[in-house]
N, C-alpha and C. Protein backbone atom coordinates (compact mmCIF):
# COMPACT_ATOMS: atom_id res chain seq x y z
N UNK A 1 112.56 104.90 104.66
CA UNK A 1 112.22 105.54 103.42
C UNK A 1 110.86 106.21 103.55
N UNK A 2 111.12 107.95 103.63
CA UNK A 2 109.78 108.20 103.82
C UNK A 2 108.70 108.08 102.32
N UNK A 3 107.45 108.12 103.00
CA UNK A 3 106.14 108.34 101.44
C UNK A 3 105.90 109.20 101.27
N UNK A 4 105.78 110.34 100.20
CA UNK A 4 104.82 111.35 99.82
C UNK A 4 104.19 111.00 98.91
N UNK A 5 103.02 111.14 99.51
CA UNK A 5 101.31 110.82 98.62
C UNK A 5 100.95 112.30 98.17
N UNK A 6 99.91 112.05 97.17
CA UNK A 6 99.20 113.35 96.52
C UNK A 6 97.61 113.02 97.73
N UNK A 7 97.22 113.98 97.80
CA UNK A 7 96.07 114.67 98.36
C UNK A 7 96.07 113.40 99.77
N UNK A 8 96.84 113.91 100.41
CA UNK A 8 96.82 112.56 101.93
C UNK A 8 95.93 112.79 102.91
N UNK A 9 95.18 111.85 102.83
CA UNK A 9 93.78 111.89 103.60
C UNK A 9 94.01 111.07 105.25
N UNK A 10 93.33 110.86 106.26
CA UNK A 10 93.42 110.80 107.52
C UNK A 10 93.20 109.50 107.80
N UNK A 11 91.76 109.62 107.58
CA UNK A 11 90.88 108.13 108.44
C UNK A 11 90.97 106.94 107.66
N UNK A 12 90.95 107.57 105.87
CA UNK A 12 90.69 107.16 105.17
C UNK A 12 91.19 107.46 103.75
N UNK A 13 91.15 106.43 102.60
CA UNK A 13 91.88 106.98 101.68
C UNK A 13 90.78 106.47 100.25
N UNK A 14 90.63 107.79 99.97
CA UNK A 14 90.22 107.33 98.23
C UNK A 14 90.78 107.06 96.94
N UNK A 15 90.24 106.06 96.48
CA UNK A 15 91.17 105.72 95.30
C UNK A 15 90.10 105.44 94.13
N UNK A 16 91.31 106.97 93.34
CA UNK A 16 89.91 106.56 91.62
C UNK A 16 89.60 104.82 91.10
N UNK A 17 88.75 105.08 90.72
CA UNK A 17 88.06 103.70 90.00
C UNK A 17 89.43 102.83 89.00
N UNK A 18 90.66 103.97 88.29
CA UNK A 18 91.21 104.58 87.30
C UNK A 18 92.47 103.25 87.98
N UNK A 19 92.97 103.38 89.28
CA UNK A 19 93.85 102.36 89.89
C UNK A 19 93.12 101.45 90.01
N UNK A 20 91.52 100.71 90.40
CA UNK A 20 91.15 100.11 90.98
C UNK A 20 90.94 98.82 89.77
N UNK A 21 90.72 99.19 89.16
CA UNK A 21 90.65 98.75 87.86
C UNK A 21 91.44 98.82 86.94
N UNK A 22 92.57 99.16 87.11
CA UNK A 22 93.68 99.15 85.67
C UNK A 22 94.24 97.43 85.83
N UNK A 23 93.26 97.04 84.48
CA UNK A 23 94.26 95.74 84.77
C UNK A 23 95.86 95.52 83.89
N UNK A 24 96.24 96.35 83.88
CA UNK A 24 97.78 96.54 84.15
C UNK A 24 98.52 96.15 85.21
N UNK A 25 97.75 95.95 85.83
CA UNK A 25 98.49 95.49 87.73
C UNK A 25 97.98 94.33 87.83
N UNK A 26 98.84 93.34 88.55
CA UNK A 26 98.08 92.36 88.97
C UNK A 26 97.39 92.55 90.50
N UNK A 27 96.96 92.04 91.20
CA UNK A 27 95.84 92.00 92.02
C UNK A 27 97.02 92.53 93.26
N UNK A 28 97.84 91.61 93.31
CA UNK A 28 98.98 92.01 94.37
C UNK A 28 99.41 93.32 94.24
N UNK A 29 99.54 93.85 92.88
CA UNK A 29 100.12 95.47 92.70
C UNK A 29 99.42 96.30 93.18
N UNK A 30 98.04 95.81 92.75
CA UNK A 30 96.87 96.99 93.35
C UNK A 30 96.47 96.69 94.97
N UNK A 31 96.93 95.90 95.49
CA UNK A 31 96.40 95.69 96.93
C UNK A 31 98.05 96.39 97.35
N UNK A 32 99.11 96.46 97.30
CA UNK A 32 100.12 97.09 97.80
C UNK A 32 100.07 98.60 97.64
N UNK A 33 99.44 99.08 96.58
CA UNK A 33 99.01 100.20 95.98
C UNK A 33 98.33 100.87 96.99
N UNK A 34 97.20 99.92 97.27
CA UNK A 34 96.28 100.90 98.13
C UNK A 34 96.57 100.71 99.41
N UNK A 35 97.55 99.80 99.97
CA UNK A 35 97.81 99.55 101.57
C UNK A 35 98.75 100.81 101.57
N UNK A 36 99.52 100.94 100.39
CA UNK A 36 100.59 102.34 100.52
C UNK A 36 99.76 103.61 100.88
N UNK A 37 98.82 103.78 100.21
CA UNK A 37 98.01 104.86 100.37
C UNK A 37 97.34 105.14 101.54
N UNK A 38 97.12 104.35 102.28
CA UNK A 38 96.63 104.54 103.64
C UNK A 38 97.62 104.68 104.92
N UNK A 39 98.81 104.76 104.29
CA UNK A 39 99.89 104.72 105.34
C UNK A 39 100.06 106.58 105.87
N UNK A 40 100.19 106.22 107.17
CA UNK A 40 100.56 107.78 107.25
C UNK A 40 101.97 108.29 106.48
N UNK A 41 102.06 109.67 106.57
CA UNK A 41 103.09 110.19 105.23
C UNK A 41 104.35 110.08 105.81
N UNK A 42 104.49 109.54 107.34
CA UNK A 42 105.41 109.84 107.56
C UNK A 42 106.10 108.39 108.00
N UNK A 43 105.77 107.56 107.28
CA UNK A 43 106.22 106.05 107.79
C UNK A 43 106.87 105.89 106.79
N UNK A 44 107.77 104.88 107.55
CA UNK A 44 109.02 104.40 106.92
C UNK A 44 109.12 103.13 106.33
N UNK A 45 108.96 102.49 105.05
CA UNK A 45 108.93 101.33 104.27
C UNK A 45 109.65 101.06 104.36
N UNK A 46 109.89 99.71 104.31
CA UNK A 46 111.19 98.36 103.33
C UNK A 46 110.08 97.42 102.66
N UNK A 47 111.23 96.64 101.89
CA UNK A 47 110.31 95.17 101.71
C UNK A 47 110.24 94.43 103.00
N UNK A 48 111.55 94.60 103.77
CA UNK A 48 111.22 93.70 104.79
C UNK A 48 110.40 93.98 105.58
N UNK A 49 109.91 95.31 106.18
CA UNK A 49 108.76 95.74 107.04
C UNK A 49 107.36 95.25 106.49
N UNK A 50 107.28 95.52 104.68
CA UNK A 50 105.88 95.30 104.13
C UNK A 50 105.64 93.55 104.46
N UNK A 51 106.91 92.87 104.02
CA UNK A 51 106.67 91.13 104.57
C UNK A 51 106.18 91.06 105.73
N UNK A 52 106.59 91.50 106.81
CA UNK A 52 106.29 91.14 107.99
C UNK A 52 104.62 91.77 108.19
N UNK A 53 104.68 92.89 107.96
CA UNK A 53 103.28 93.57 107.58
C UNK A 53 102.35 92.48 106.84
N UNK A 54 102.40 91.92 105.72
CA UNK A 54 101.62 91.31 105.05
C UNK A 54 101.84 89.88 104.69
N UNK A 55 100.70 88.81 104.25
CA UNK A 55 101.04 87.62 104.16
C UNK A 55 102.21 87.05 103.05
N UNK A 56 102.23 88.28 102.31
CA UNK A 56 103.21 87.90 100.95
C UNK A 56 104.69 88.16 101.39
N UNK A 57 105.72 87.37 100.63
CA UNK A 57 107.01 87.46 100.71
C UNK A 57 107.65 88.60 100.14
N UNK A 58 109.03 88.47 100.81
CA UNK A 58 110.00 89.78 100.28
C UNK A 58 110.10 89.80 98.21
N UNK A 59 109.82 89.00 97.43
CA UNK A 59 109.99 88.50 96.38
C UNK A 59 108.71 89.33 95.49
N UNK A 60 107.52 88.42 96.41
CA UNK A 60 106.19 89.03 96.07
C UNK A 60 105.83 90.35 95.89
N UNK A 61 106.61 91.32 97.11
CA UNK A 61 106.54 92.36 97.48
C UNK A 61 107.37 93.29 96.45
N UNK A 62 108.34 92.86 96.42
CA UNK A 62 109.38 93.39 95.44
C UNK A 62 108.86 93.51 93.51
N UNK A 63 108.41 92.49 93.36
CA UNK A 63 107.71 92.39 91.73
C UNK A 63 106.36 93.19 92.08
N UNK A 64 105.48 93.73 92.80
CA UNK A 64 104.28 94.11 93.19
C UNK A 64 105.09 95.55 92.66
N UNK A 65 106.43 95.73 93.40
CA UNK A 65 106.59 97.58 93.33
C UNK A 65 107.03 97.39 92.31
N UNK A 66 107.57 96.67 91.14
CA UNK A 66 108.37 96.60 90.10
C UNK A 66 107.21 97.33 88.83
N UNK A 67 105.84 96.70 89.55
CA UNK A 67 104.78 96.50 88.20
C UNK A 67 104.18 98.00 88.59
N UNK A 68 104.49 98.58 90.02
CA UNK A 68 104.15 99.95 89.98
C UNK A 68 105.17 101.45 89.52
N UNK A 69 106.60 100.69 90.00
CA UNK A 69 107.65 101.62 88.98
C UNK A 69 106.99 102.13 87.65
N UNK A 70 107.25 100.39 87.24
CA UNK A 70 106.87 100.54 85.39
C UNK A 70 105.91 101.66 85.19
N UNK A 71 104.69 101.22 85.98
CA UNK A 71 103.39 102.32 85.60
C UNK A 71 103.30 103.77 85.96
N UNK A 72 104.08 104.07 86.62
CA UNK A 72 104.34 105.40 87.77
C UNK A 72 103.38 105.71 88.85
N UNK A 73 102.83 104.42 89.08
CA UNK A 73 101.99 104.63 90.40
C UNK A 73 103.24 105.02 91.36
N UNK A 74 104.06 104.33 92.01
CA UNK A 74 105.11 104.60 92.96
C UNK A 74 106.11 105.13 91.53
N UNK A 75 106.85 106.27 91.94
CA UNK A 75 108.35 106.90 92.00
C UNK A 75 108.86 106.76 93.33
N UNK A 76 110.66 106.31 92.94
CA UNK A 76 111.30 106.97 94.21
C UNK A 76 112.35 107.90 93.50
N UNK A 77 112.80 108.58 94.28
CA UNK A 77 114.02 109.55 94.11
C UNK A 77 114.97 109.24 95.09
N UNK A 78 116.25 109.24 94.75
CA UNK A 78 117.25 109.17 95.99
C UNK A 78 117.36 110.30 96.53
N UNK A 79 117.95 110.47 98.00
CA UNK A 79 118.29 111.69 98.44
C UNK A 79 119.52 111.06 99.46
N UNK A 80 120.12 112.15 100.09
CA UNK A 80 121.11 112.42 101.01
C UNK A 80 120.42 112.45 102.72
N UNK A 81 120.22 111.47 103.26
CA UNK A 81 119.81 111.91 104.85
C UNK A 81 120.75 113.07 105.39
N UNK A 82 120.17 113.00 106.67
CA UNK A 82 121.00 114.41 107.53
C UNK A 82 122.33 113.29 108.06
N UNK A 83 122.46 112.18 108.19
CA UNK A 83 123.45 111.94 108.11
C UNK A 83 124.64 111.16 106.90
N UNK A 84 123.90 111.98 105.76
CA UNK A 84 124.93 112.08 104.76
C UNK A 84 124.93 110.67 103.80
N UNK A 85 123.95 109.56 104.03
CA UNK A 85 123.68 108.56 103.30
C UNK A 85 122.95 108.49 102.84
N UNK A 86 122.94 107.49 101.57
CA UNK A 86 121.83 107.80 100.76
C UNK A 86 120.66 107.34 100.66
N UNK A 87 119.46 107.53 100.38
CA UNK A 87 118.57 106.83 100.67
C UNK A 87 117.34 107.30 99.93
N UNK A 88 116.43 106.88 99.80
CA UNK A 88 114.82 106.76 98.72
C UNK A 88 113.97 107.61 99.80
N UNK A 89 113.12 108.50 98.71
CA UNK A 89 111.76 108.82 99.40
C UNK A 89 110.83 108.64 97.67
N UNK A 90 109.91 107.48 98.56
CA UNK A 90 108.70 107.01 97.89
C UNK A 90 107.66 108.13 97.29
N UNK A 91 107.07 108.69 96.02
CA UNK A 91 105.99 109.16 95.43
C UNK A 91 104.94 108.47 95.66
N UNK A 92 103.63 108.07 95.99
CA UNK A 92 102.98 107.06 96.05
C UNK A 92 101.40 107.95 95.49
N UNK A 93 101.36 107.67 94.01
CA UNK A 93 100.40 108.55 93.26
C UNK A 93 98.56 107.46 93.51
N UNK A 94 97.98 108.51 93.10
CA UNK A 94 96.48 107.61 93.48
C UNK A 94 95.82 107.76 91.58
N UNK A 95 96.73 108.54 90.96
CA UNK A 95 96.45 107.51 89.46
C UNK A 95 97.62 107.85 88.67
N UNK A 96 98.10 106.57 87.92
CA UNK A 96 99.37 107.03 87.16
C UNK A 96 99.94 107.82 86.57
N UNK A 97 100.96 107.90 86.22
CA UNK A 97 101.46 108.70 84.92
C UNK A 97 101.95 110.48 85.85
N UNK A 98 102.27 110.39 86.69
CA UNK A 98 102.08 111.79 87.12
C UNK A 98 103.35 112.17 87.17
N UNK A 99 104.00 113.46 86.72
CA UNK A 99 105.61 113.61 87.00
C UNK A 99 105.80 114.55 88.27
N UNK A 100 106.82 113.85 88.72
CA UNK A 100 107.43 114.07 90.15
C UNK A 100 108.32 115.43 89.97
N UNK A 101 108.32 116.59 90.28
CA UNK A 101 108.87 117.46 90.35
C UNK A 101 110.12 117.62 91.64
């Protein structure tokens, strides 16, 4: 599942005060938040990759993106691969509320 981020930076990634602080998220939402953001654009997520990636479980991981759906930090959209199945590409916004065109 690829990511497209807004303004994707290299070495490093900035994140408004606006995510860093919304306590709308719990601590886990915003630390998945910003590990998303530093990912290059062209890597491929699961829950199961982020588990193995991080100390938290497939469960943990899963309610973390649930509380970023809700907010519209992460959108996904389905699409059609080149081989004809279906599959998600991730929005991964650096402050909420933004519509996905």
């Amino acid at each position: 599942m690829p990511i497209i981020k807004s303004h994707a930076q290299r070495e490093f990634v900035l994140i408004p005060n606006i995510a860093v602080r919304d306590n709308r998220l719990s601590l886990k939402a915003r630390g998945l938040h910003h590990y998303l953001l530093s990912l290059p654009t062209d890597w491929e997520i699961s829950i199961a990759s982020l588990s193995r990636e991080m100390l938290e479980g497939k469960d943990a991981i899963r309610s973390a993106f649930t509380e970023l759906f809700e907010l519209n930090y992460v959108v996904r959209k389905r699409y059609h691969n080149q081989k004809g199945h279906a599959d998600w590409i991730y929005h991964i916004f650096q402050k909420p509320d933004y519509i996905v065109v």
